[in-house]
C-alpha atoms as a PDB file:
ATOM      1  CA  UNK A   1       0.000   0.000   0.000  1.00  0.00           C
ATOM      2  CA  UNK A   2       1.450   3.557  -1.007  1.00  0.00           C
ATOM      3  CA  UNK A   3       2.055   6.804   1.009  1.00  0.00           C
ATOM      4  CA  UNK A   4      -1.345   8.229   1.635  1.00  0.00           C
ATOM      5  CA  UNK A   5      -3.051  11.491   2.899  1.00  0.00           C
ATOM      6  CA  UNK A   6      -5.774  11.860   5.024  1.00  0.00           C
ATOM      7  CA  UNK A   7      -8.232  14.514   4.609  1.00  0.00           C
ATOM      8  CA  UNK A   8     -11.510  16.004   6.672  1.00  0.00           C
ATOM      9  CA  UNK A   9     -13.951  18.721   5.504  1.00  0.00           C
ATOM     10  CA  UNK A  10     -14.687  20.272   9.081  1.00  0.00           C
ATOM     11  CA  UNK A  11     -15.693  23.810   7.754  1.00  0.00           C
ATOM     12  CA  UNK A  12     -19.424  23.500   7.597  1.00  0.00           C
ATOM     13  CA  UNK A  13     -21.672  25.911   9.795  1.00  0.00           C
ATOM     14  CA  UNK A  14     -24.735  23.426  11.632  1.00  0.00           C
ATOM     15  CA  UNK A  15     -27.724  25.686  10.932  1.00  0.00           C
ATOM     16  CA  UNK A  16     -30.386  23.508  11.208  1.00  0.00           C
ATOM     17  CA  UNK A  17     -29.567  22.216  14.523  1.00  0.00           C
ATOM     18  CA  UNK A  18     -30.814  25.575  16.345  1.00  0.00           C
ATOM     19  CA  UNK A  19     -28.759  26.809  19.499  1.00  0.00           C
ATOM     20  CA  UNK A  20     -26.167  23.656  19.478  1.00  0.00           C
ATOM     21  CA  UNK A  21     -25.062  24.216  15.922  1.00  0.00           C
ATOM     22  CA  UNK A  22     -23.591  27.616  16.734  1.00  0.00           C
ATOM     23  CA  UNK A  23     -21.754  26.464  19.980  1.00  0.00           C
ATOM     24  CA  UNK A  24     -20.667  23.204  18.920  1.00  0.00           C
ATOM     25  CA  UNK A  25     -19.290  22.346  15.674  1.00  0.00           C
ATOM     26  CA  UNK A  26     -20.827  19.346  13.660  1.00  0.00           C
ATOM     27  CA  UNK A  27     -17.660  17.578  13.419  1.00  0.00           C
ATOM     28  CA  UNK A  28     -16.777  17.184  17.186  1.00  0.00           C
ATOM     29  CA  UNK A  29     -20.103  16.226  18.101  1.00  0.00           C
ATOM     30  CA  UNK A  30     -20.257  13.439  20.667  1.00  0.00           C
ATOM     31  CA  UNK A  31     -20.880  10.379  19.562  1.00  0.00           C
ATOM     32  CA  UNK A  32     -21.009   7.933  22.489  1.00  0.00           C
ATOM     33  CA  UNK A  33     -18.854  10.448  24.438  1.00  0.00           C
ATOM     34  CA  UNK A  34     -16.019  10.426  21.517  1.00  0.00           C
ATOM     35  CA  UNK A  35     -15.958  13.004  18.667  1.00  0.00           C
ATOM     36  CA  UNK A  36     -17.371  12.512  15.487  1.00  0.00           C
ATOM     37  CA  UNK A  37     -14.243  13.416  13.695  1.00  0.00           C
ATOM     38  CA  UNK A  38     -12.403  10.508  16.338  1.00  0.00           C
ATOM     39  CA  UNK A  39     -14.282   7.326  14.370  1.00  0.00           C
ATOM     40  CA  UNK A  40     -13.112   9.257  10.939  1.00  0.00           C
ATOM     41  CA  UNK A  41      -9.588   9.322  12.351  1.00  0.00           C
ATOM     42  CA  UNK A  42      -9.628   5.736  13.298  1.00  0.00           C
ATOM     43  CA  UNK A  43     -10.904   4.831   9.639  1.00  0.00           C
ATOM     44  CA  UNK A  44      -7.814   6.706   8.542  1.00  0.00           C
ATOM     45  CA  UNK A  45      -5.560   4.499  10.853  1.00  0.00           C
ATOM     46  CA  UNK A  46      -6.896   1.724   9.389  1.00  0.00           C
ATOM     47  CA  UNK A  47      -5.530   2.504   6.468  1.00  0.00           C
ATOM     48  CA  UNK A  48      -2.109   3.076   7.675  1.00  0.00           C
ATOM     49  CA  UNK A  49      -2.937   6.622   6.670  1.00  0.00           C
ATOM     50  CA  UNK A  50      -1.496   9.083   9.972  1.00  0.00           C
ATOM     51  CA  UNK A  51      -0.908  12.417   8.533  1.00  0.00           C
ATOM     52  CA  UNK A  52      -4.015  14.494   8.318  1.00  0.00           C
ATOM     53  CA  UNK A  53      -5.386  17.529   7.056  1.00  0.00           C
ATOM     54  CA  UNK A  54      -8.413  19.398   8.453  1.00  0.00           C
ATOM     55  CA  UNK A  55      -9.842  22.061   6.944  1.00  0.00           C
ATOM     56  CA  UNK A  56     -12.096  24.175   9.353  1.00  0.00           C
ATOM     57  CA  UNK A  57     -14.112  27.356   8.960  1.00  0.00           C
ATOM     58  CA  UNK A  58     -16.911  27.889  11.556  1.00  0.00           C
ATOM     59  CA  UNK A  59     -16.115  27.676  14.846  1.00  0.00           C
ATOM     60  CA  UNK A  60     -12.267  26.467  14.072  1.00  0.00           C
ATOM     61  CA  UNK A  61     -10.796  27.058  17.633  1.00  0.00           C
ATOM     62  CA  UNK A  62     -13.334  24.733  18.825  1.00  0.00           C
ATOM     63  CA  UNK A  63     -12.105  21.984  16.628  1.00  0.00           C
ATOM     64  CA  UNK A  64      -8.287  22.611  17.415  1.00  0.00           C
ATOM     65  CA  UNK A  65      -9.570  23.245  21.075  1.00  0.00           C
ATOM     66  CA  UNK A  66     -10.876  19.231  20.749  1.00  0.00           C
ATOM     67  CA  UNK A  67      -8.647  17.678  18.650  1.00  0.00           C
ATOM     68  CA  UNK A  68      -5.739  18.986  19.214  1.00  0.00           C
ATOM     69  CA  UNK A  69      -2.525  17.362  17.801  1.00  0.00           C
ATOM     70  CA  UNK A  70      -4.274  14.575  17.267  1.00  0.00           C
ATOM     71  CA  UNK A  71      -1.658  12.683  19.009  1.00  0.00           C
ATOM     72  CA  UNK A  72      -4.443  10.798  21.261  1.00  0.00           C
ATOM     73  CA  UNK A  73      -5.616   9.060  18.406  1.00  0.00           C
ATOM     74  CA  UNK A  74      -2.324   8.756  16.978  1.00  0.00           C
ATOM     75  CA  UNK A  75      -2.459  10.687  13.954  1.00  0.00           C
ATOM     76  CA  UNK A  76      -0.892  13.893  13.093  1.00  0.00           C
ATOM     77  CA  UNK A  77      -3.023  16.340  12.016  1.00  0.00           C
ATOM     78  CA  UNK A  78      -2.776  19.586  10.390  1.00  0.00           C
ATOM     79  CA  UNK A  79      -5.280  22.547   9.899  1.00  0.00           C
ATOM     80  CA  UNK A  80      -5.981  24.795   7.170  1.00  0.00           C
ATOM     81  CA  UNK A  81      -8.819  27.395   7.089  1.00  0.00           C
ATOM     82  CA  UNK A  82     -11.046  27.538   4.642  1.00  0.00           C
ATOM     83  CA  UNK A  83     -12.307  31.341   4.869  1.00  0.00           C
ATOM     84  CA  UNK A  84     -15.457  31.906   2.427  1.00  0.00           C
ATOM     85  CA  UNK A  85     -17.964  29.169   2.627  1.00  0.00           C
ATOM     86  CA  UNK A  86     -18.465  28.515  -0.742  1.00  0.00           C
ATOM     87  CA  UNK A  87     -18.898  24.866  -0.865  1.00  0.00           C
ATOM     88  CA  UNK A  88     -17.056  21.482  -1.072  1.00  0.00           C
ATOM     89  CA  UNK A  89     -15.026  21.800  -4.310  1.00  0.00           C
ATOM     90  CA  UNK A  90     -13.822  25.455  -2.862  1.00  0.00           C
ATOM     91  CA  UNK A  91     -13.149  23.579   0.316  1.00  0.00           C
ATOM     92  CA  UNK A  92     -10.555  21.098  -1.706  1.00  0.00           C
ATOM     93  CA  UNK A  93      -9.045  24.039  -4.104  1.00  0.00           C
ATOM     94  CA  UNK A  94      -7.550  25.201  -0.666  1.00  0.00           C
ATOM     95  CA  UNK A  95      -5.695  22.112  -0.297  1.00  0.00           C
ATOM     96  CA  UNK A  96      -4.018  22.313  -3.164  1.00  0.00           C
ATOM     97  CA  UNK A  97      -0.315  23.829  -2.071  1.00  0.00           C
ATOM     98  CA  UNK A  98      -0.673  21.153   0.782  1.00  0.00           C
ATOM     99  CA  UNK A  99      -1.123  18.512  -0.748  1.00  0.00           C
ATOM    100  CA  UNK A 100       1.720  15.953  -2.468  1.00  0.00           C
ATOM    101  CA  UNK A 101       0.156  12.933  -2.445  1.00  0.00           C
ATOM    102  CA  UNK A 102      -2.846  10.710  -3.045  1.00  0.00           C
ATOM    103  CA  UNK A 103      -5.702  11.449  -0.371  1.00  0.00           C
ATOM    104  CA  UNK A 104      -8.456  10.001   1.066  1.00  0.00           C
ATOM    105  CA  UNK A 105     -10.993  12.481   1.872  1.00  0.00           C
ATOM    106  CA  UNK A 106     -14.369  12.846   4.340  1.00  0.00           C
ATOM    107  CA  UNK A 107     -16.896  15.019   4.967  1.00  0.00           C
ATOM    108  CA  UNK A 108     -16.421  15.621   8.677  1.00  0.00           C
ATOM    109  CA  UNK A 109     -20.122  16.249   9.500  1.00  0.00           C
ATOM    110  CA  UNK A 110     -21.054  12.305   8.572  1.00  0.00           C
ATOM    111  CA  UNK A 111     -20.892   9.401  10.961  1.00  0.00           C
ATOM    112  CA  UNK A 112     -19.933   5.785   9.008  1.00  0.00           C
ATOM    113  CA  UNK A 113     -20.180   2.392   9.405  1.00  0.00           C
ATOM    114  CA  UNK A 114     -18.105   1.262   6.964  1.00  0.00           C
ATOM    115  CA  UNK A 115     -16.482  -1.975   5.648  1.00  0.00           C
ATOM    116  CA  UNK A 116     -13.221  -2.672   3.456  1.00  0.00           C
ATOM    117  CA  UNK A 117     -12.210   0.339   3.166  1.00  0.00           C
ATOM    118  CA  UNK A 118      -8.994  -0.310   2.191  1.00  0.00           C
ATOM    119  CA  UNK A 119     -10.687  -1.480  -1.268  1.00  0.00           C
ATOM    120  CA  UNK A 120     -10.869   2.332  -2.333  1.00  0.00           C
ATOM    121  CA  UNK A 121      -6.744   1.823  -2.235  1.00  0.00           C
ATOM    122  CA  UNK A 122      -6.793  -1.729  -3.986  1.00  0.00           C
ATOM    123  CA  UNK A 123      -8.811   0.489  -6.596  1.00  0.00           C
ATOM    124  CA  UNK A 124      -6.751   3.038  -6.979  1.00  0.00           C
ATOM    125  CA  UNK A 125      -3.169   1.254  -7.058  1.00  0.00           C
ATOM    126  CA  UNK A 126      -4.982  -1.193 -10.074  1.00  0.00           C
ATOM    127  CA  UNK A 127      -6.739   1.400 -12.125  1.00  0.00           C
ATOM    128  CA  UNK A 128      -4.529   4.753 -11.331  1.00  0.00           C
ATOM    129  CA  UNK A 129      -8.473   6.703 -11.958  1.00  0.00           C
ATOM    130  CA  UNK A 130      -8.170  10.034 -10.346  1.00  0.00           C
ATOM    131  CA  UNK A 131     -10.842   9.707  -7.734  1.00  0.00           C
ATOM    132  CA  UNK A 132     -12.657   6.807  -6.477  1.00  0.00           C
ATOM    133  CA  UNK A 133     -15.869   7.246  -4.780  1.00  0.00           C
ATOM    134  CA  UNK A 134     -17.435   5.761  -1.715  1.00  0.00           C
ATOM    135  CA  UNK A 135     -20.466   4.689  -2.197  1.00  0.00           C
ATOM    136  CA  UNK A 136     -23.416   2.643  -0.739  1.00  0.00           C
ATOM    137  CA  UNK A 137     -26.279   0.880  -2.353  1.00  0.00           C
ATOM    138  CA  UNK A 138     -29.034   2.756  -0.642  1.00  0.00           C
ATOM    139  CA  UNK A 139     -32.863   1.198  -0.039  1.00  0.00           C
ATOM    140  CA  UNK A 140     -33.654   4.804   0.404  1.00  0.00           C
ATOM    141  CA  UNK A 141     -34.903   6.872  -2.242  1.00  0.00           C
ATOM    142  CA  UNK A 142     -34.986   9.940  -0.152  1.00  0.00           C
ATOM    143  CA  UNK A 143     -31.385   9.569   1.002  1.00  0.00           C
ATOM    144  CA  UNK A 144     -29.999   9.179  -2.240  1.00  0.00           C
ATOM    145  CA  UNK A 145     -32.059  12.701  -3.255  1.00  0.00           C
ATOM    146  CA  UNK A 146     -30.626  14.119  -0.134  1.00  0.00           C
ATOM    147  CA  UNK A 147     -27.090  13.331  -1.441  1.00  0.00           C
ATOM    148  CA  UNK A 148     -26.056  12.355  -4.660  1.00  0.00           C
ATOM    149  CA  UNK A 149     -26.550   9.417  -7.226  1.00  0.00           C
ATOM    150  CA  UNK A 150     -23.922   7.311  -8.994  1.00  0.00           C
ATOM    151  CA  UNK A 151     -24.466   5.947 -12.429  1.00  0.00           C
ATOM    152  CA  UNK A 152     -21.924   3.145 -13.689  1.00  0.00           C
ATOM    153  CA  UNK A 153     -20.990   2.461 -16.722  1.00  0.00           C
ATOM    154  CA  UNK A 154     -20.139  -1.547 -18.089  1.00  0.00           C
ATOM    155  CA  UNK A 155     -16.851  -1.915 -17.479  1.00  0.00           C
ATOM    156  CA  UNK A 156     -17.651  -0.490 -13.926  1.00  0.00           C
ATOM    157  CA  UNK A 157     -16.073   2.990 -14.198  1.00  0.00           C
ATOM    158  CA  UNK A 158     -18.644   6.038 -12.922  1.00  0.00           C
ATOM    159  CA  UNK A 159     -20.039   7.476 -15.870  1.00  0.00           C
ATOM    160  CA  UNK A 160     -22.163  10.038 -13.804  1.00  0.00           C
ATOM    161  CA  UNK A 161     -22.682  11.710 -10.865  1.00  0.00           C
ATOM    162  CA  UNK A 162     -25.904  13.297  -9.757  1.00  0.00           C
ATOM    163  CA  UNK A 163     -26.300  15.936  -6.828  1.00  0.00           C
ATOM    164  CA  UNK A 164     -29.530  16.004  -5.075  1.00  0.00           C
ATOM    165  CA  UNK A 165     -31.085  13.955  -8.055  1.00  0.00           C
ATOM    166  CA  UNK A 166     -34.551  14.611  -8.573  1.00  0.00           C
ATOM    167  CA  UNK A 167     -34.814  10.987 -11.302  1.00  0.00           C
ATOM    168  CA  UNK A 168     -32.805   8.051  -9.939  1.00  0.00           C
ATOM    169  CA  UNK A 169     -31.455   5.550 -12.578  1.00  0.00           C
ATOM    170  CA  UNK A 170     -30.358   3.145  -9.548  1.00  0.00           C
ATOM    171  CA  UNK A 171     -29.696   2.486  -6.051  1.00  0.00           C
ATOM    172  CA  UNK A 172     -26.235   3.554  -5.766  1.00  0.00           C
ATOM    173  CA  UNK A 173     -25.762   6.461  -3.492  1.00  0.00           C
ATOM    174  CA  UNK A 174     -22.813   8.357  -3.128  1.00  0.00           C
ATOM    175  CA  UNK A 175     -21.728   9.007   0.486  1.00  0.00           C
ATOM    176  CA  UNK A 176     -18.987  11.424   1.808  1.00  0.00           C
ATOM    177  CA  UNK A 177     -15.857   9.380   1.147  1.00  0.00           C
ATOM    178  CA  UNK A 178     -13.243   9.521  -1.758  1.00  0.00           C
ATOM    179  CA  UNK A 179     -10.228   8.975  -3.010  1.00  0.00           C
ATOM    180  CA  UNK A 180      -8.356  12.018  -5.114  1.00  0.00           C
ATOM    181  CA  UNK A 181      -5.197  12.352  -6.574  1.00  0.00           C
ATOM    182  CA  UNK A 182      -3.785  15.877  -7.928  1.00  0.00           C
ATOM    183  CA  UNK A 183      -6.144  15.526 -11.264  1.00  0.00           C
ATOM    184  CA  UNK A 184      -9.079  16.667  -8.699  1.00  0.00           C
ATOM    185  CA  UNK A 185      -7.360  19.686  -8.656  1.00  0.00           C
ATOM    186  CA  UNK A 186      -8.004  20.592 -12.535  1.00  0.00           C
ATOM    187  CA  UNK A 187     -11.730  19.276 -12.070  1.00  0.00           C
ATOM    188  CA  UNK A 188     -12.047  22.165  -9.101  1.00  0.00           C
ATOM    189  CA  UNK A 189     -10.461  24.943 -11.346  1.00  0.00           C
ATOM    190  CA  UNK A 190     -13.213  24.006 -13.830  1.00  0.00           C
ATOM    191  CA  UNK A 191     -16.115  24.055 -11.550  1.00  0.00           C
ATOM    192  CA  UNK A 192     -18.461  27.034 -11.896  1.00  0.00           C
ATOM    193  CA  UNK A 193     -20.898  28.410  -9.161  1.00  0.00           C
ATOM    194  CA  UNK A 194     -24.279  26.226  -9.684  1.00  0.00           C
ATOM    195  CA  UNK A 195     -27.581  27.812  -9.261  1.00  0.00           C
ATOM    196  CA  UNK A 196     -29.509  25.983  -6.731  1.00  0.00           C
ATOM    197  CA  UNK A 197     -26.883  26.882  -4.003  1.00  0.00           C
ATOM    198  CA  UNK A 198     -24.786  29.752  -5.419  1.00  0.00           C
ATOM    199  CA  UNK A 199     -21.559  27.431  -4.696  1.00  0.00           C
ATOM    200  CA  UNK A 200     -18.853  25.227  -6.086  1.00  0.00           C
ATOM    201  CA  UNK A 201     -20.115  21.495  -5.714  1.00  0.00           C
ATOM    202  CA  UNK A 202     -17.361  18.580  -5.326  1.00  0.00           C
ATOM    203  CA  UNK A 203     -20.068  16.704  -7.697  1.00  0.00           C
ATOM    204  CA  UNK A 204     -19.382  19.125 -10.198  1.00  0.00           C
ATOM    205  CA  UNK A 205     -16.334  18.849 -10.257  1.00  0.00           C
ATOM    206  CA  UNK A 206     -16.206  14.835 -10.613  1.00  0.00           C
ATOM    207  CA  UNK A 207     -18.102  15.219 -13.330  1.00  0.00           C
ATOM    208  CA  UNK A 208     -15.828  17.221 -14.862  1.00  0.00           C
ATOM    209  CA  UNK A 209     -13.183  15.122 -14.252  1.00  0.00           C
ATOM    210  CA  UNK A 210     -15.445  12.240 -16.254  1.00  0.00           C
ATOM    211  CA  UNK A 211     -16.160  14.375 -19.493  1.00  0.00           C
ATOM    212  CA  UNK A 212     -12.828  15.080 -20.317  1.00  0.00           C
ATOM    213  CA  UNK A 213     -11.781  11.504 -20.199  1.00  0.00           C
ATOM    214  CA  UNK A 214     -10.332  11.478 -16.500  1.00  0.00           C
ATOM    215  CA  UNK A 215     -11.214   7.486 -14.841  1.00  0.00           C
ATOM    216  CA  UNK A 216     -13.112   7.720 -11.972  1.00  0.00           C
ATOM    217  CA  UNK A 217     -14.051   4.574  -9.665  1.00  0.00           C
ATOM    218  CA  UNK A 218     -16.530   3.859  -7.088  1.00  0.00           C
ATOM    219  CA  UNK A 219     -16.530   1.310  -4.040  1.00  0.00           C
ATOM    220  CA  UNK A 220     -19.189   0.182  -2.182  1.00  0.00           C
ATOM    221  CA  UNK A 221     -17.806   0.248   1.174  1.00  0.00           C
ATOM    222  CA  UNK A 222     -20.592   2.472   2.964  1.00  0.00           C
ATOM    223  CA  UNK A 223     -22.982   0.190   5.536  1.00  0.00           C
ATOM    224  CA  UNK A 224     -24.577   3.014   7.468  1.00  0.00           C
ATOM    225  CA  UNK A 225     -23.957   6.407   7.023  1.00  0.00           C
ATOM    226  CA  UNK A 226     -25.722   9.639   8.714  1.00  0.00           C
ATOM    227  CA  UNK A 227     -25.267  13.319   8.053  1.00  0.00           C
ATOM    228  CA  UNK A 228     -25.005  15.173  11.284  1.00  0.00           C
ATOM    229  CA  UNK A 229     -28.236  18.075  10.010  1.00  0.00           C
ATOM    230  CA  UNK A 230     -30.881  17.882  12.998  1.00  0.00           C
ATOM    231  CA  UNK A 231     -30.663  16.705  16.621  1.00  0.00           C
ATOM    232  CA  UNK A 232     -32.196  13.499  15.671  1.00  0.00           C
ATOM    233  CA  UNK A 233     -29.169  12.652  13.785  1.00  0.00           C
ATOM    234  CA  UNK A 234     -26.884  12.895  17.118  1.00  0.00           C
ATOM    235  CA  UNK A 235     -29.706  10.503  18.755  1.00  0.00           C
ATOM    236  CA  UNK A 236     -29.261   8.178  16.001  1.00  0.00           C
ATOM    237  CA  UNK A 237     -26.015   8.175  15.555  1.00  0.00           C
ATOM    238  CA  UNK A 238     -25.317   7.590  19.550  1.00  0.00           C
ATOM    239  CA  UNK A 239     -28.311   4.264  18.879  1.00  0.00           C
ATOM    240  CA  UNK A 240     -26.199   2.709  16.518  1.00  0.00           C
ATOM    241  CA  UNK A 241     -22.967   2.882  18.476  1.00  0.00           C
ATOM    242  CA  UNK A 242     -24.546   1.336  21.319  1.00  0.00           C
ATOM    243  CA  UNK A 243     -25.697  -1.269  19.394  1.00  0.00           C
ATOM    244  CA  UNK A 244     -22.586  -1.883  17.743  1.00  0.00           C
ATOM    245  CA  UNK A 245     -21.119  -2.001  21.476  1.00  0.00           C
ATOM    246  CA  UNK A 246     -24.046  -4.222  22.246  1.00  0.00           C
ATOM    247  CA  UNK A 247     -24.752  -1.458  24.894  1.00  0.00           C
ATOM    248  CA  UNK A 248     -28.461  -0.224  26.479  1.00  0.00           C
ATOM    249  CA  UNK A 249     -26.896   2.838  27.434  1.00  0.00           C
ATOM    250  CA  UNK A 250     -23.818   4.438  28.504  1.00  0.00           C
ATOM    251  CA  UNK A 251     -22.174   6.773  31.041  1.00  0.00           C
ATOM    252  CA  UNK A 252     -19.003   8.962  31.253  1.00  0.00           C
ATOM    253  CA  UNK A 253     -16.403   9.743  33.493  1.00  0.00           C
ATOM    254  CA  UNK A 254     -17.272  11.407  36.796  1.00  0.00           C
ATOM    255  CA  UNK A 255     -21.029  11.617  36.472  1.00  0.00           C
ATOM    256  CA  UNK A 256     -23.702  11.979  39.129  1.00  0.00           C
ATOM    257  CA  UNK A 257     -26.841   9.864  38.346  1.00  0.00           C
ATOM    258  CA  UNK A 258     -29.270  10.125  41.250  1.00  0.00           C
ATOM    259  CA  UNK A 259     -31.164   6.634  42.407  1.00  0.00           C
ATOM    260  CA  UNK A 260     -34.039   5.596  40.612  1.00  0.00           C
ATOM    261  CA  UNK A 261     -32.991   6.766  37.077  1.00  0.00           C
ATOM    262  CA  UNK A 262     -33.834   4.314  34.228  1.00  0.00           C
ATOM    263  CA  UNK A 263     -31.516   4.708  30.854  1.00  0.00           C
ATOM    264  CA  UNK A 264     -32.719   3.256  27.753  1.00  0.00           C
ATOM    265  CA  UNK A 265     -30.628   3.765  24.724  1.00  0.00           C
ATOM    266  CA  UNK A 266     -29.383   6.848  26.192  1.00  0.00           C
ATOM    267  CA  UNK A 267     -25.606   8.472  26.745  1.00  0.00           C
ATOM    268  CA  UNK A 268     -24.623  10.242  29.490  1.00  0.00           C
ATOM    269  CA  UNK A 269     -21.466  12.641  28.940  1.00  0.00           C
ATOM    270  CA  UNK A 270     -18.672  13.160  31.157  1.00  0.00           C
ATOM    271  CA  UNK A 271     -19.311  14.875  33.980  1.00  0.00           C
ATOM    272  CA  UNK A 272     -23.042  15.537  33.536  1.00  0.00           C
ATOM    273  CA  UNK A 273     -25.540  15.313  36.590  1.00  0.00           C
ATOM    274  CA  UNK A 274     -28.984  13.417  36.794  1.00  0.00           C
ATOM    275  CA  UNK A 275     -30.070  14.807  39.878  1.00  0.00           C
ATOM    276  CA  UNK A 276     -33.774  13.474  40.625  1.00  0.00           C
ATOM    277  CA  UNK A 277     -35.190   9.901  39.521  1.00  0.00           C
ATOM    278  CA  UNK A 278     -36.503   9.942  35.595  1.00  0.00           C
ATOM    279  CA  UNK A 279     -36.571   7.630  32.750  1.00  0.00           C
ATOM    280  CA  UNK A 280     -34.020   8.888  30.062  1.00  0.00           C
ATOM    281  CA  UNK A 281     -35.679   7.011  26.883  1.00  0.00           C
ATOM    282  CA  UNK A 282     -33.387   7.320  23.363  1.00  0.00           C
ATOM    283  CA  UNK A 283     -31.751  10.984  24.971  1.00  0.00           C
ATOM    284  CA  UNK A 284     -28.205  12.199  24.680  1.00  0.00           C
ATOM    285  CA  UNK A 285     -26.993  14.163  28.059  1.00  0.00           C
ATOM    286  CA  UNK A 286     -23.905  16.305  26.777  1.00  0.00           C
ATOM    287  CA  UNK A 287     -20.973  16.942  28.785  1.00  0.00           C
ATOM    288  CA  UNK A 288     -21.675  18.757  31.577  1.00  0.00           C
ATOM    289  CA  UNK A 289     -25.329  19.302  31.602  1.00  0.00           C
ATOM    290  CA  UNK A 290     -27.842  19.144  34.312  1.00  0.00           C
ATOM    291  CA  UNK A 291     -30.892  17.314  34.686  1.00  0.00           C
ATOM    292  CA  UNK A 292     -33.502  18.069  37.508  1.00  0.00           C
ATOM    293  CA  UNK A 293     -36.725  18.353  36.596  1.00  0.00           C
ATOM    294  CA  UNK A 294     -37.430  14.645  37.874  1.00  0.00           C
ATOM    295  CA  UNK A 295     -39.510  13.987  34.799  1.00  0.00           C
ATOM    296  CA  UNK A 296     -39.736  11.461  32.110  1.00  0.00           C
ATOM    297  CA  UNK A 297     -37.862  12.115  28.731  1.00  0.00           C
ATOM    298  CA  UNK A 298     -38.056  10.365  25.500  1.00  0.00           C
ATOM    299  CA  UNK A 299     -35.934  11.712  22.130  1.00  0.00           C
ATOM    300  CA  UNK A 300     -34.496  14.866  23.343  1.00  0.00           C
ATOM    301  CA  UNK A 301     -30.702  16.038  23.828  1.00  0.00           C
ATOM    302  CA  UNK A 302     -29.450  17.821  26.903  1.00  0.00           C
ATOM    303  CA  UNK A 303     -27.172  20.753  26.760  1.00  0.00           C
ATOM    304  CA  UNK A 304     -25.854  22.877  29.670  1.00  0.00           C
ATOM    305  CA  UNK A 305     -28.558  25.221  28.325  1.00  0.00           C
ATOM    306  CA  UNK A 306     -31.442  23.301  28.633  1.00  0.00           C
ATOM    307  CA  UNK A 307     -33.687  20.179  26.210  1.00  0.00           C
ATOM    308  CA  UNK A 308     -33.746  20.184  22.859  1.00  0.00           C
ATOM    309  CA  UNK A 309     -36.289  18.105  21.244  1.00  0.00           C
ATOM    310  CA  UNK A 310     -35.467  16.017  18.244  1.00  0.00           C
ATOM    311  CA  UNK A 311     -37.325  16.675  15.158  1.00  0.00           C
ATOM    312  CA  UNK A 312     -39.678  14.211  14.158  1.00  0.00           C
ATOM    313  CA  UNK A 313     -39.020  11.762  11.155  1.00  0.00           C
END
């Protein structure tokens, strides 16, 4: 296996999740009391991959603040700000001068179950394409038309990609991980603003890379993937890891939980306090937050601030 890069996109702004978006970006949210971007990292490892590059934008500090050197998950990673938010292709253009190598790339507000990852490498070492894509054979309609659609072609190379496709042709959605090499690079000079969001899209800019005769790959290697978008995501996200730990709930490090309270599928952060008896039904308790009202929750995150419902499906 060659010399690899690791990249994370970690510059997105979480409007949609209301008061907790703008203290707390997406990409060190906890899942199961470790940070999003932590499981990303460890994917990375996996790969023997241990130099890193994030790219933040809103609420940066907090990032470095969390992740520091990222010596604790023993990787070494390096941050570069990505100043305008003008999308995910703009996001890669400012890697460009950083950049010597082959990387493997994720959007840092997505948690994934993933499997084989290291195919995306056996991929790229047999076929040299200049980007390989993640993908996941989706059940979903709707998720697919939240993200993008991949078309194939016969002998297996992508022949196009689709963001936000209104029409799918298949089941074959696109997910939040690649493979690039430097060719991405001449794809992103290429890539004009779209319409429907006034920015540069990374989907664009694959495409480009397929119409003038640049290979690009896909691999499913996606199981179970969730953008971070509303507080329900965190509670689902925090499900699934328990039940990947074979877990009915969990609790951090020098908690207070009074007598009498009942967790089901819930996490308690470090250092949070449950002062009165309750039932705690599919909640997330953040670091730090306290609990007294003594009554009965069900789908609902707690902040130091206060509850925050989830949104319904």
């Amino acid at each position: 296996m060659g010399d690899y890069l690791g990249v994370i996109l970690a510059a997105g702004h979480g409007s949609r999740m209301g008061p907790f978006g703008e203290e707390l970006p997406k990409p060190i949210v906890p899942i199961c009391n470790k940070p999003l971007m932590a499981y990303q990292l460890e994917h990375l490892r996996g790969l023997g991959i241990t130099d890193v590059i994030v790219v933040i934008g809103h609420l940066g500090h907090h990032i470095i603040r969390v992740m520091g050197d990222g010596a604790e998950w023993g990787v070494r990673l390096r941050y570069v700000e990505q100043e305008q938010r003008l999308g995910l292709a703009h996001a890669v253009g400012q890697l460009e001068r950083h950049v010597d190598r082959p990387f493997v790339l994720f959007l840092g507000d997505i948690f994934f179950e993933v499997e084989n990852l290291a195919a995306m490498i056996a991929i790229y070492e047999t076929h040299r394409p200049a980007a390989v894509l993640g993908i996941k054979d989706e059940p979903d309609p709707e998720a697919i038309k939240r993200n993008f659609s991949v078309v194939l072609g016969e002998d297996g190379a992508v022949r196009r990609v689709f963001e936000k496709p209104r029409h799918l042709e298949n089941t074959l959605k696109g997910c939040g991980i690649y493979l690039f090499d430097e060719r991405i690079f001449d794809g992103v000079r290429r890539t004009p603003r779209t319409a429907m969001r006034d920015e540069y899209e990374l989907t664009d800019s694959i495409q480009i890379l397929i119409d003038y005769d640049y290979p690009v790959r896909a691999a499913e290697v996606v199981l179970w993937d969730v953008n971070i978008t509303y507080i329900g995501d965190l509670i689902a996200c925090c499900r699934h890891e328990l039940r990947a730990r074979h877990l009915t709930h969990l609790v951090g490090a020098e908690c207070r939980i009074a007598e009498g309270v009942e967790l089901v599928e819930t996490v308690v952060g470090d250092h949070a306090q449950i002062a009165k008896p309750a039932r705690l039904e599919r909640c997330v308790v953040m670091p730090g937050a306290l609990l007294d009202d003594g009554l009965d929750h069900r789908d609902a995150v707690f902040t130091k601030a206060g509850p925050l419902s989830a949104v319904p499906d």
